[in-house]
Structures are given as C-alpha cells and as structure tokens.
N, C-alpha and C. Protein backbone atom coordinates (compact mmCIF):
# COMPACT_ATOMS: atom_id res chain seq x y z
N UNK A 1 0.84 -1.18 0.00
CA UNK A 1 0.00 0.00 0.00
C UNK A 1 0.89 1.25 0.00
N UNK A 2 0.65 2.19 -0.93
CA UNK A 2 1.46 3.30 -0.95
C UNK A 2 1.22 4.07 0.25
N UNK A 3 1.92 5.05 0.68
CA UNK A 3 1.74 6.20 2.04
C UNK A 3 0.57 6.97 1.30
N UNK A 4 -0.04 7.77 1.55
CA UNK A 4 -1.44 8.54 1.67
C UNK A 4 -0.18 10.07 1.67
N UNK A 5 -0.90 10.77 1.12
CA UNK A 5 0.20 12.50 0.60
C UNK A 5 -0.18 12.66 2.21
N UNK A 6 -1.40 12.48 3.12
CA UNK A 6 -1.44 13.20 4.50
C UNK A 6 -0.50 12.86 4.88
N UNK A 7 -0.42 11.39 5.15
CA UNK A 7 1.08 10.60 6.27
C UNK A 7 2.13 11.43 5.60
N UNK A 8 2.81 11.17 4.34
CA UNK A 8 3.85 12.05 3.87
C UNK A 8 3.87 13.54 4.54
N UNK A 9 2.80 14.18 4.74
CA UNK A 9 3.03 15.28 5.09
C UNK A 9 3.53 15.53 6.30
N UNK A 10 2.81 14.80 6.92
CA UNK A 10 2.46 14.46 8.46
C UNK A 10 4.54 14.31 8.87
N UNK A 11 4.74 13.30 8.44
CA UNK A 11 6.10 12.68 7.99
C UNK A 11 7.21 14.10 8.04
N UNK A 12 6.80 15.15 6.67
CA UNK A 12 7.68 15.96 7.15
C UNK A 12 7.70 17.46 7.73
N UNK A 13 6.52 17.30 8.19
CA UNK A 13 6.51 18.46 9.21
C UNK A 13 6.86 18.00 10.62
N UNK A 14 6.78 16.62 11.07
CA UNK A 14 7.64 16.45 12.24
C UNK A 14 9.00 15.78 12.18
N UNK A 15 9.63 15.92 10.66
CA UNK A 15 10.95 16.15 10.24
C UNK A 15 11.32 17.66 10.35
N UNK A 16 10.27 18.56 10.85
CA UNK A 16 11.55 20.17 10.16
C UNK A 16 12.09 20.64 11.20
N UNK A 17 12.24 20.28 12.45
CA UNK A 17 13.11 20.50 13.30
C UNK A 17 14.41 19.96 13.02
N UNK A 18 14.56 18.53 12.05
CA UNK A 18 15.44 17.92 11.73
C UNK A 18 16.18 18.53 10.85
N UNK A 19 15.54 19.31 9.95
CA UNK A 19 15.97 19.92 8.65
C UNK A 19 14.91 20.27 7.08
N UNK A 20 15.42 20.63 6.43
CA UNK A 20 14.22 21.11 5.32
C UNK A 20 14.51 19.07 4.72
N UNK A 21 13.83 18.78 4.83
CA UNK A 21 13.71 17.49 4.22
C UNK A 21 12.81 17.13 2.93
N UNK A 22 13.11 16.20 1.98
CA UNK A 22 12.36 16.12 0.78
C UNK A 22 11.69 14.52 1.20
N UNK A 23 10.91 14.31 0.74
CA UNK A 23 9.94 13.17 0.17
C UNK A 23 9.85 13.30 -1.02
N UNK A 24 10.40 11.74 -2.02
CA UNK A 24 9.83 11.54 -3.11
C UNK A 24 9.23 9.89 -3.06
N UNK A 25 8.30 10.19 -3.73
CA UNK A 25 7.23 9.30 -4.03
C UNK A 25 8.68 8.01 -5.16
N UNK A 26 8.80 6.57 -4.57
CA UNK A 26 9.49 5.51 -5.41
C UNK A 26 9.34 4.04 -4.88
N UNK A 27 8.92 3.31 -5.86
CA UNK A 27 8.85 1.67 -5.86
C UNK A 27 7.62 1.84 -4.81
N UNK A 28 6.23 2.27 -4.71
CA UNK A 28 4.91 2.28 -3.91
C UNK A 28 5.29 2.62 -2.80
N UNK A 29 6.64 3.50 -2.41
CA UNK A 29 6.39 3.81 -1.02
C UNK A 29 7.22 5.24 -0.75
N UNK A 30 8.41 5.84 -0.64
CA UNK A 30 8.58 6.97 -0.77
C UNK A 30 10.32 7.16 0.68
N UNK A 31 11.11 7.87 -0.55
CA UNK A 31 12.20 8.04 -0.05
C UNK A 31 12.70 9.26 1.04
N UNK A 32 13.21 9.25 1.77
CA UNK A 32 13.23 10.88 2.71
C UNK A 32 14.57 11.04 2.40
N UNK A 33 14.78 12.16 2.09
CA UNK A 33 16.22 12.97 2.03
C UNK A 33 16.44 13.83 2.66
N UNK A 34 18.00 14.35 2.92
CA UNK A 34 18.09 15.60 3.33
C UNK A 34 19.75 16.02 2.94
N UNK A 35 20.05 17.12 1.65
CA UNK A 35 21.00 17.36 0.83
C UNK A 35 21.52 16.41 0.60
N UNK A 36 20.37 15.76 -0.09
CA UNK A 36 20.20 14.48 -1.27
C UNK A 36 21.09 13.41 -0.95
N UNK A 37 20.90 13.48 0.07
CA UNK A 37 20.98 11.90 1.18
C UNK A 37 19.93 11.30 1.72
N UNK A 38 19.80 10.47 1.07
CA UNK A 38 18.39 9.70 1.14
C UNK A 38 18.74 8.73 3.31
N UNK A 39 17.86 8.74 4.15
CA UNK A 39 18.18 8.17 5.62
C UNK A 39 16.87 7.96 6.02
N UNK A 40 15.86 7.86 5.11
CA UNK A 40 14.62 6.92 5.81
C UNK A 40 13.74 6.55 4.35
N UNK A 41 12.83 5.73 4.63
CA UNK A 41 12.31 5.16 3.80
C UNK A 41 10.38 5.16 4.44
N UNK A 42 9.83 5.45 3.45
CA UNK A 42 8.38 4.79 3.71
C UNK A 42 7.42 3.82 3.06
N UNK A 43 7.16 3.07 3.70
CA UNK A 43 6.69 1.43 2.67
C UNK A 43 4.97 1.40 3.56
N UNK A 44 4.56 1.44 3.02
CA UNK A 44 2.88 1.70 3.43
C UNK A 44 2.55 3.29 4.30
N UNK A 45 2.43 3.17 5.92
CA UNK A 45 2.78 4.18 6.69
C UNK A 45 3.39 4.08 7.40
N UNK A 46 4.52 3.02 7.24
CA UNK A 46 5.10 3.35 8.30
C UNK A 46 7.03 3.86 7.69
N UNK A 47 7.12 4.35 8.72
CA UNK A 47 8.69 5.18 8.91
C UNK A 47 9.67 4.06 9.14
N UNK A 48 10.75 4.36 8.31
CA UNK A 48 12.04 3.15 8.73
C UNK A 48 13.22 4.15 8.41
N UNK A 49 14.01 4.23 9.02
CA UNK A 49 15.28 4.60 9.29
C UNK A 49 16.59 4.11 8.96
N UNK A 50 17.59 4.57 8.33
CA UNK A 50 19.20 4.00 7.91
C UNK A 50 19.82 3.89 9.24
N UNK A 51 20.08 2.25 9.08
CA UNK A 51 20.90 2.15 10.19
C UNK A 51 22.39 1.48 9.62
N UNK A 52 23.08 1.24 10.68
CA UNK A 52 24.49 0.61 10.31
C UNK A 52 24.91 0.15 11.48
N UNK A 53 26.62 -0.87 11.39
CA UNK A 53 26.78 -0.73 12.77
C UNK A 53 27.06 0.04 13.73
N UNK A 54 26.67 1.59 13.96
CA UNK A 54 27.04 2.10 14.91
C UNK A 54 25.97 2.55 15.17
N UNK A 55 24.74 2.62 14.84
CA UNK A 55 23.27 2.82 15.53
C UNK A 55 22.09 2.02 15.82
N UNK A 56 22.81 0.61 14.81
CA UNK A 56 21.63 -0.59 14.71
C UNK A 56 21.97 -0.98 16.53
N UNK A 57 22.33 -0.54 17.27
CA UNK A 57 22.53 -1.50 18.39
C UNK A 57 20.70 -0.32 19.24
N UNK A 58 20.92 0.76 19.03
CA UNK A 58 19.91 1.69 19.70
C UNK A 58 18.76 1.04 19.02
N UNK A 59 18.62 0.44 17.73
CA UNK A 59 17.33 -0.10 17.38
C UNK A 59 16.97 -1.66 17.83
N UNK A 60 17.95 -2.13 17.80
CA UNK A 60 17.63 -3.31 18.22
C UNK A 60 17.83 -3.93 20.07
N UNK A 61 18.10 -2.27 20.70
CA UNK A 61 17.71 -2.51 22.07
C UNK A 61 16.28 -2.20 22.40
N UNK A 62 15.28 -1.44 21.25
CA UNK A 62 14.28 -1.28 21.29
C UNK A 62 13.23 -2.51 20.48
N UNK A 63 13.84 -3.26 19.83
CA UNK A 63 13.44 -4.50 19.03
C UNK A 63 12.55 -3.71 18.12
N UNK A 64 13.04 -2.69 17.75
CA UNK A 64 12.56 -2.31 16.61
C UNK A 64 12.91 -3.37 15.38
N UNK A 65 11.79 -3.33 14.45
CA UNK A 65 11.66 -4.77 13.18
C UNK A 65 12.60 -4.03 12.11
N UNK A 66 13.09 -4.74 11.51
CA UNK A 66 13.70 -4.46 9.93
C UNK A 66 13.19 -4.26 9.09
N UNK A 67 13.16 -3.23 7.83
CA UNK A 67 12.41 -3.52 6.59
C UNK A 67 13.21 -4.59 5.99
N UNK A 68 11.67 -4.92 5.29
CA UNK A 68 12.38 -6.34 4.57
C UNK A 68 10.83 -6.28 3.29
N UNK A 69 11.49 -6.95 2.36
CA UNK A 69 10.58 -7.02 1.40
C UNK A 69 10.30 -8.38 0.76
N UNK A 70 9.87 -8.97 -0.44
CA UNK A 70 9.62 -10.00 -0.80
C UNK A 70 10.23 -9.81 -2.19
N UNK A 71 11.35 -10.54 -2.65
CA UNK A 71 12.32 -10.49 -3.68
C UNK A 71 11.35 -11.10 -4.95
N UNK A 72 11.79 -10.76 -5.67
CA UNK A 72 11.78 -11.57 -7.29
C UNK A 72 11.70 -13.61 -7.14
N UNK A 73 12.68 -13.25 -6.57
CA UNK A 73 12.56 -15.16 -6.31
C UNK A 73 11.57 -15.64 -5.46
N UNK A 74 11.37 -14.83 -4.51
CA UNK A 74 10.21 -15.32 -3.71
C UNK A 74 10.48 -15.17 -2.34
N UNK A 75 12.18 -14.92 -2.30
CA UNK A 75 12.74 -15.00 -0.74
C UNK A 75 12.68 -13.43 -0.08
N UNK A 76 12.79 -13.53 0.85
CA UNK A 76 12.27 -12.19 2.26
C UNK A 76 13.68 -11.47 1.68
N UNK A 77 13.95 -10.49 1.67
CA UNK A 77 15.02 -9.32 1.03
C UNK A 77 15.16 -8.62 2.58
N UNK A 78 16.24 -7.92 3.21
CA UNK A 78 16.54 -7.51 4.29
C UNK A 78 17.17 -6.42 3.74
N UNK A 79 16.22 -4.64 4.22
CA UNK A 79 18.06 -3.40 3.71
C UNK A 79 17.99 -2.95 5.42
N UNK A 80 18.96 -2.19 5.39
CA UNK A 80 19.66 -1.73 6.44
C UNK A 80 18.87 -0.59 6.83
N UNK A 81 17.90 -0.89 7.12
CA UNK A 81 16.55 0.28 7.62
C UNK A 81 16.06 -0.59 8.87
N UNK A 82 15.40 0.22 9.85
CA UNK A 82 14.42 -0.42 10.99
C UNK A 82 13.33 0.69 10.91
N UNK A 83 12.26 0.12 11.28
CA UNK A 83 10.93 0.87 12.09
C UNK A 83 11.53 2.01 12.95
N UNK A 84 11.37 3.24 12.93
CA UNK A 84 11.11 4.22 13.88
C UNK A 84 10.56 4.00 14.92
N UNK A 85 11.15 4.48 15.98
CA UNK A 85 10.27 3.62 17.31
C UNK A 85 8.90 4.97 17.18
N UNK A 86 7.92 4.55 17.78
CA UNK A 86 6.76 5.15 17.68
C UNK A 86 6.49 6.07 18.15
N UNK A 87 7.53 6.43 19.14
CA UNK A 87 7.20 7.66 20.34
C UNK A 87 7.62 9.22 19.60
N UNK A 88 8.39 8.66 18.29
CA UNK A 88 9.32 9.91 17.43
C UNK A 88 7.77 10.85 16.70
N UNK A 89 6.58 9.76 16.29
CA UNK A 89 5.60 10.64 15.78
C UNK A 89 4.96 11.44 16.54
N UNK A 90 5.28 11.36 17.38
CA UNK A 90 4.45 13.05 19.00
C UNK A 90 5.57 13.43 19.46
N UNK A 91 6.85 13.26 18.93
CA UNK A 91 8.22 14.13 19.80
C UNK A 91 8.75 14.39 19.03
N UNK A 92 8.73 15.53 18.45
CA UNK A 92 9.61 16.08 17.20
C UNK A 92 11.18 16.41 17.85
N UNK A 93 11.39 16.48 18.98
CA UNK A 93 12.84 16.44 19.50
C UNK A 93 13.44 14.79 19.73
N UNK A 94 12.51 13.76 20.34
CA UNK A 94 12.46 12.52 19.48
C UNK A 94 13.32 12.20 17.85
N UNK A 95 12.21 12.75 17.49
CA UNK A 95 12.32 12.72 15.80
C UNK A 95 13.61 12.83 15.30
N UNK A 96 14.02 14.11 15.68
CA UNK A 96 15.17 15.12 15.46
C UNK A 96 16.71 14.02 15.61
N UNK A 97 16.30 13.48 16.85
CA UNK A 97 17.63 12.61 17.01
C UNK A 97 17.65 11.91 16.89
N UNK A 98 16.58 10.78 16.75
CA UNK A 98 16.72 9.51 15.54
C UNK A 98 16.74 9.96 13.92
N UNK A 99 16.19 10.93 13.43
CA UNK A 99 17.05 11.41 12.19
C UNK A 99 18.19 11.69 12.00
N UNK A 100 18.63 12.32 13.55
CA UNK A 100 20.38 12.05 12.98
C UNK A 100 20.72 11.17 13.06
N UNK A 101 20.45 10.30 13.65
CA UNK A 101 21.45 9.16 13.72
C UNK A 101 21.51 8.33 12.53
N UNK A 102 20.50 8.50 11.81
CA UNK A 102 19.71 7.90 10.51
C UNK A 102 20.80 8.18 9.54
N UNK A 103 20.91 9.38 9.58
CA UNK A 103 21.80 10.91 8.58
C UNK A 103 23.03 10.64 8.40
N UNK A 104 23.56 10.65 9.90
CA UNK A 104 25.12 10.06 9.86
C UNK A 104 25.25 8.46 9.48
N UNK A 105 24.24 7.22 9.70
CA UNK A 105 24.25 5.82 9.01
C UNK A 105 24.50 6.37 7.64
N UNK A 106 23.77 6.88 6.81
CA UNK A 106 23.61 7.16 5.86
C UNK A 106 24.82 8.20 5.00
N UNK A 107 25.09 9.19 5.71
CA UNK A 107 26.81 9.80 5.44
C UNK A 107 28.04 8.68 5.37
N UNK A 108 28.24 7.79 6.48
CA UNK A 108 28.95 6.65 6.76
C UNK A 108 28.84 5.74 4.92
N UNK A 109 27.46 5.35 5.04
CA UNK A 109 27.42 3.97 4.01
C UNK A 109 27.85 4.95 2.86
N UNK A 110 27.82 6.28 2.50
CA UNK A 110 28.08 6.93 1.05
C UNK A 110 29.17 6.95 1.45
N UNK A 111 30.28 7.41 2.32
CA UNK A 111 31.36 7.69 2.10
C UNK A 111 32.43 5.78 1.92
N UNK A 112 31.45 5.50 2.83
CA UNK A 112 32.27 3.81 2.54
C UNK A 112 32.17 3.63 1.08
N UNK A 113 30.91 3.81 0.26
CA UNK A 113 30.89 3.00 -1.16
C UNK A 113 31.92 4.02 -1.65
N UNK A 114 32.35 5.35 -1.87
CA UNK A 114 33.13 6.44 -2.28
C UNK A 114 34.40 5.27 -2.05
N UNK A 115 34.51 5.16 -0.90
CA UNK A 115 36.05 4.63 -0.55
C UNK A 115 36.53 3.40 -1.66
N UNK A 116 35.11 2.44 -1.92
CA UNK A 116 35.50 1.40 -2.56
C UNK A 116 35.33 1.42 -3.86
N UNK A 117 35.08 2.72 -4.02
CA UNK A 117 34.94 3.24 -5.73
C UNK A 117 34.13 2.96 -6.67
N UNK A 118 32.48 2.68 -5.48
CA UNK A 118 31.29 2.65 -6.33
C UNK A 118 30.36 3.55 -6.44
C-alpha cells in the first residue's frame, strides 16, 4: 500500500526541526532525504530509518523490526533500515535525534561505497 500525501506530510513536518527534508514518491512507497541523502524510507505508513553498525545496536535494544521485502525469487530481502520507534511521531525532539542518527548511518554507508569506488 502506498503512504497517503497526509502521512507524507504528516512525515515531514515532524521532520523540520530535523531539517528542510524532501519526500519523493518511489517503488509504492517513498524516499526521505536531506542534501540528497536519502536516511529513511516509507513502505505503506510506516517510517524506517538507515541504520548501520554504529546505531543498529539503539534499534535493536528497542526491538525495533527491519524492513524487509519479498524479492523476485520469492525469498524475504533484508536493507539496512528499521521501524522508527513510535514515540518519534508526537516528539519532534524525538524525531530530530533519531534522524540524525539515521543521517550520519547514511553519510557513513556513502562515504564507505566512495572509498571502494562505487
């Protein structure tokens, strides 16, 4: 199910404490950027976040779930995103600092592929 333009909205007005952030609408669900660094993702309504190893440990002390999708072959697909914990949609200072942490996963994985010259 695609996000609804409200949730999107909804989405980044308790992103603008974080920063002027973009939403684009891709693959039925919709990418979040910020100076075209893409660090969250939306796949129906719900919010998922770039993680790596130096923030996946804060998500998975909250057992926040993984996005994961259903591949071409048929098998469960895993990216390096989790669920937003829920408390970030009524705490825009919440918000604010699980987007960074999102921001810098996401600075990290571009400058690693840079390093390996992709």
């Amino acid at each position: 199910m695609a996000p609804s333009a409200e949730y999107l909205a909804f989405i980044k007005d308790q992103m603008s404490d974080f920063g002027p952030v973009s939403i684009k609408r891709m693959f039925g669900g919709a990418g979040v950027s910020l100076d075209d660094v893409n660090f969250a993702i939306i796949a129906g309504e719900i919010l998922y976040l770039k993680t790596d190893a130096v923030n996946e440990p804060d998500f998975a002390a909250e057992d926040l779930e993984p996005f994961s999708f259903e591949g071409r072959n048929g098998r469960r697909m895993q990216m390096s995103y989790r669920r937003a914990p829920p408390r970030v949609m009524d705490d825009a200072d919440e918000m604010t600092l699980w987007c960074r942490k999102a921001f810098e996963a996401a600075l990290r994985a571009r400058k690693s592929k840079r390093s390996i010259g992709l």
